[in-house]
Protein backbone atom coordinates (compact mmCIF):
# COMPACT_ATOMS: atom_id res chain seq x y z
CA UNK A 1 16.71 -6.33 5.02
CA UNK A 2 20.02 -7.00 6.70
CA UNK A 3 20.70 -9.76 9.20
CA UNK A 4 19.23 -8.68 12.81
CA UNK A 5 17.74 -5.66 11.39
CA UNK A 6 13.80 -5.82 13.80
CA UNK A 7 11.17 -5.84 11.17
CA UNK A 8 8.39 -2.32 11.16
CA UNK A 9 5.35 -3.38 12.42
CA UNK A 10 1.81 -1.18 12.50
CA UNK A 11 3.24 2.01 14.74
CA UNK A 12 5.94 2.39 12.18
CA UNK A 13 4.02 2.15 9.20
CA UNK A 14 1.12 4.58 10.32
CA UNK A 15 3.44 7.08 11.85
CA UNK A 16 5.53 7.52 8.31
CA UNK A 17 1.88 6.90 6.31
CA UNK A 18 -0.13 9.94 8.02
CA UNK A 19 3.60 12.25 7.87
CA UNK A 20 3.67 11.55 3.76
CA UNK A 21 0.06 11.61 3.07
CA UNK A 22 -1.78 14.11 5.84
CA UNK A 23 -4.41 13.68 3.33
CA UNK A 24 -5.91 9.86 4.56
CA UNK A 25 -4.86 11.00 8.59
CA UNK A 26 -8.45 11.24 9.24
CA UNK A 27 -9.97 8.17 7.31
CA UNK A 28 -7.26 6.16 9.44
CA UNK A 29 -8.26 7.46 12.17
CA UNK A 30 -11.83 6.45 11.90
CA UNK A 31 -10.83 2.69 11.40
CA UNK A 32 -10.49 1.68 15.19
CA UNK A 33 -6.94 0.48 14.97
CA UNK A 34 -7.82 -2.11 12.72
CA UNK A 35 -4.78 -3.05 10.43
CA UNK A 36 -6.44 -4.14 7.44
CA UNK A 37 -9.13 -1.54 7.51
CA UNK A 38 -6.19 1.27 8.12
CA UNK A 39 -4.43 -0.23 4.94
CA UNK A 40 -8.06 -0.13 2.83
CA UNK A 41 -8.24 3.54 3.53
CA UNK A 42 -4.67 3.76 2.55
CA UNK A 43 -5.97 2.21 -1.09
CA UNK A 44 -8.89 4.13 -1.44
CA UNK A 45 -6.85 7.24 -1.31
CA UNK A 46 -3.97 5.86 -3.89
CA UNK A 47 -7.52 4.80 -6.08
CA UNK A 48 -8.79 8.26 -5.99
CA UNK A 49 -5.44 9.28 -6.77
CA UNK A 50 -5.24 7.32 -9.69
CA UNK A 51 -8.00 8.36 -10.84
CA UNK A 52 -7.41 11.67 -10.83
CA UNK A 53 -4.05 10.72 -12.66
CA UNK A 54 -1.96 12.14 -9.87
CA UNK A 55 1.53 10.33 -10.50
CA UNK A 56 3.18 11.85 -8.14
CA UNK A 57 1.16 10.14 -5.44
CA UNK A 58 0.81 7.23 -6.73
CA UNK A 59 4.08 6.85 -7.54
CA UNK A 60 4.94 7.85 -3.22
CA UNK A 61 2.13 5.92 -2.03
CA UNK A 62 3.37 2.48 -4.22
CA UNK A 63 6.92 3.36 -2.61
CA UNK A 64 5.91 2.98 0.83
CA UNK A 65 3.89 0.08 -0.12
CA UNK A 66 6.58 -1.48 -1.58
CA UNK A 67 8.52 -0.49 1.57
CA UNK A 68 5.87 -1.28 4.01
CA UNK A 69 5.89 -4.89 2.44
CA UNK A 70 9.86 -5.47 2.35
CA UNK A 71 10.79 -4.56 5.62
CA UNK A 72 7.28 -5.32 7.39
CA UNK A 73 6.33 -7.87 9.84
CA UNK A 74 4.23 -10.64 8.95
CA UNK A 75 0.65 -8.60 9.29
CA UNK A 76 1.54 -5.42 7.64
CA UNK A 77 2.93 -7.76 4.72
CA UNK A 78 -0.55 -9.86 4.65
CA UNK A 79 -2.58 -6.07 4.44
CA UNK A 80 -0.38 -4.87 2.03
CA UNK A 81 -1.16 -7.81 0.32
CA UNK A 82 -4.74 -8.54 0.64
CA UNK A 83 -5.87 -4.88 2.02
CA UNK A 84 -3.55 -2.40 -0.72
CA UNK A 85 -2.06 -4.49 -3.64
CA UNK A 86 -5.21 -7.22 -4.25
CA UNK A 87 -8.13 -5.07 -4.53
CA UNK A 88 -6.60 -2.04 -6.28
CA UNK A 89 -8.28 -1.20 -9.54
CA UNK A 90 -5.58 -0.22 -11.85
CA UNK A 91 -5.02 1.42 -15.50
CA UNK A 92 -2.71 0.95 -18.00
CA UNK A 93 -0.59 3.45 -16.99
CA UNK A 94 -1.07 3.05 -12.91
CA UNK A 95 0.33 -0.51 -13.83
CA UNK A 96 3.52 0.26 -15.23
CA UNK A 97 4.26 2.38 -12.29
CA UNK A 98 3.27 -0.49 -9.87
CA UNK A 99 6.82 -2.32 -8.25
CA UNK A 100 7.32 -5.59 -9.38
CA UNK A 101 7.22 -6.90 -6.06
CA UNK A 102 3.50 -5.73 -6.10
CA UNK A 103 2.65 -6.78 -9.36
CA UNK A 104 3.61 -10.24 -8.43
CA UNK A 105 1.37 -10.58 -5.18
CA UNK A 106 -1.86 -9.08 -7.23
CA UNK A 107 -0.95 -11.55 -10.62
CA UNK A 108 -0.69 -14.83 -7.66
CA UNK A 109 -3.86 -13.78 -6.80
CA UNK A 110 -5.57 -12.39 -9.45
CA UNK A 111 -3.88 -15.25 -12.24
CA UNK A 112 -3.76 -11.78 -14.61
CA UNK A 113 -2.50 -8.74 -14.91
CA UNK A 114 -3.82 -5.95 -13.43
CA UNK A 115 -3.70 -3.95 -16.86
């Protein structure tokens, strides 16, 4: 983030979530407008994903949470944090793909890795 640059706050986020994955519009939609809840449907989609071994999500949806948390105001950094990145349930190979950024807030909480 550059000097001056305004950081993205919920808007932002949900607008450019719902245009890359159409797929969770409707579970954010039921959440009320409530950040963290929004960002819990967001993980339950990536967690079916990954499941389902779908890189190619997973690898898009850990992007934008990677973005989400570098260039996000305080609150969408805390969900990412405690509403995306802590509960996630990850395998081996969901791990690897998992920015290091992100592996860092789930080990400072966790005290392990999430593989």
């Amino acid at each position: 983030m550059r000097p001056g640059e305004v950081k993205h706050h919920r808007s932002e986020f949900l607008k450019v979530l719902k245009a890359e994955f159409p797929g969770v519009r409707e579970a954010i939609n039921a959440e009320g407008g409530l950040l963290h809840f929004e960002m819990d449907a967001f993980r339950k989609y990536v967690q079916r994903a990954i499941s389902q071994r779908n890189e190619e999500v997973v690898l898009r949806a850990f992007g934008l949470a990677l973005q989400t948390y570098r260039v996000g105001d305080a609150k969408l950094k805390d969900a990412v944090d405690v509403s995306f990145v802590e509960p996630m349930d990850f395998c081996p190979w969901a791990w690897e793909l998992l920015p290091e950024d992100l592996k860092d807030l789930y080990v400072q909480f966790h005290g392990k890795s999430g593989a």
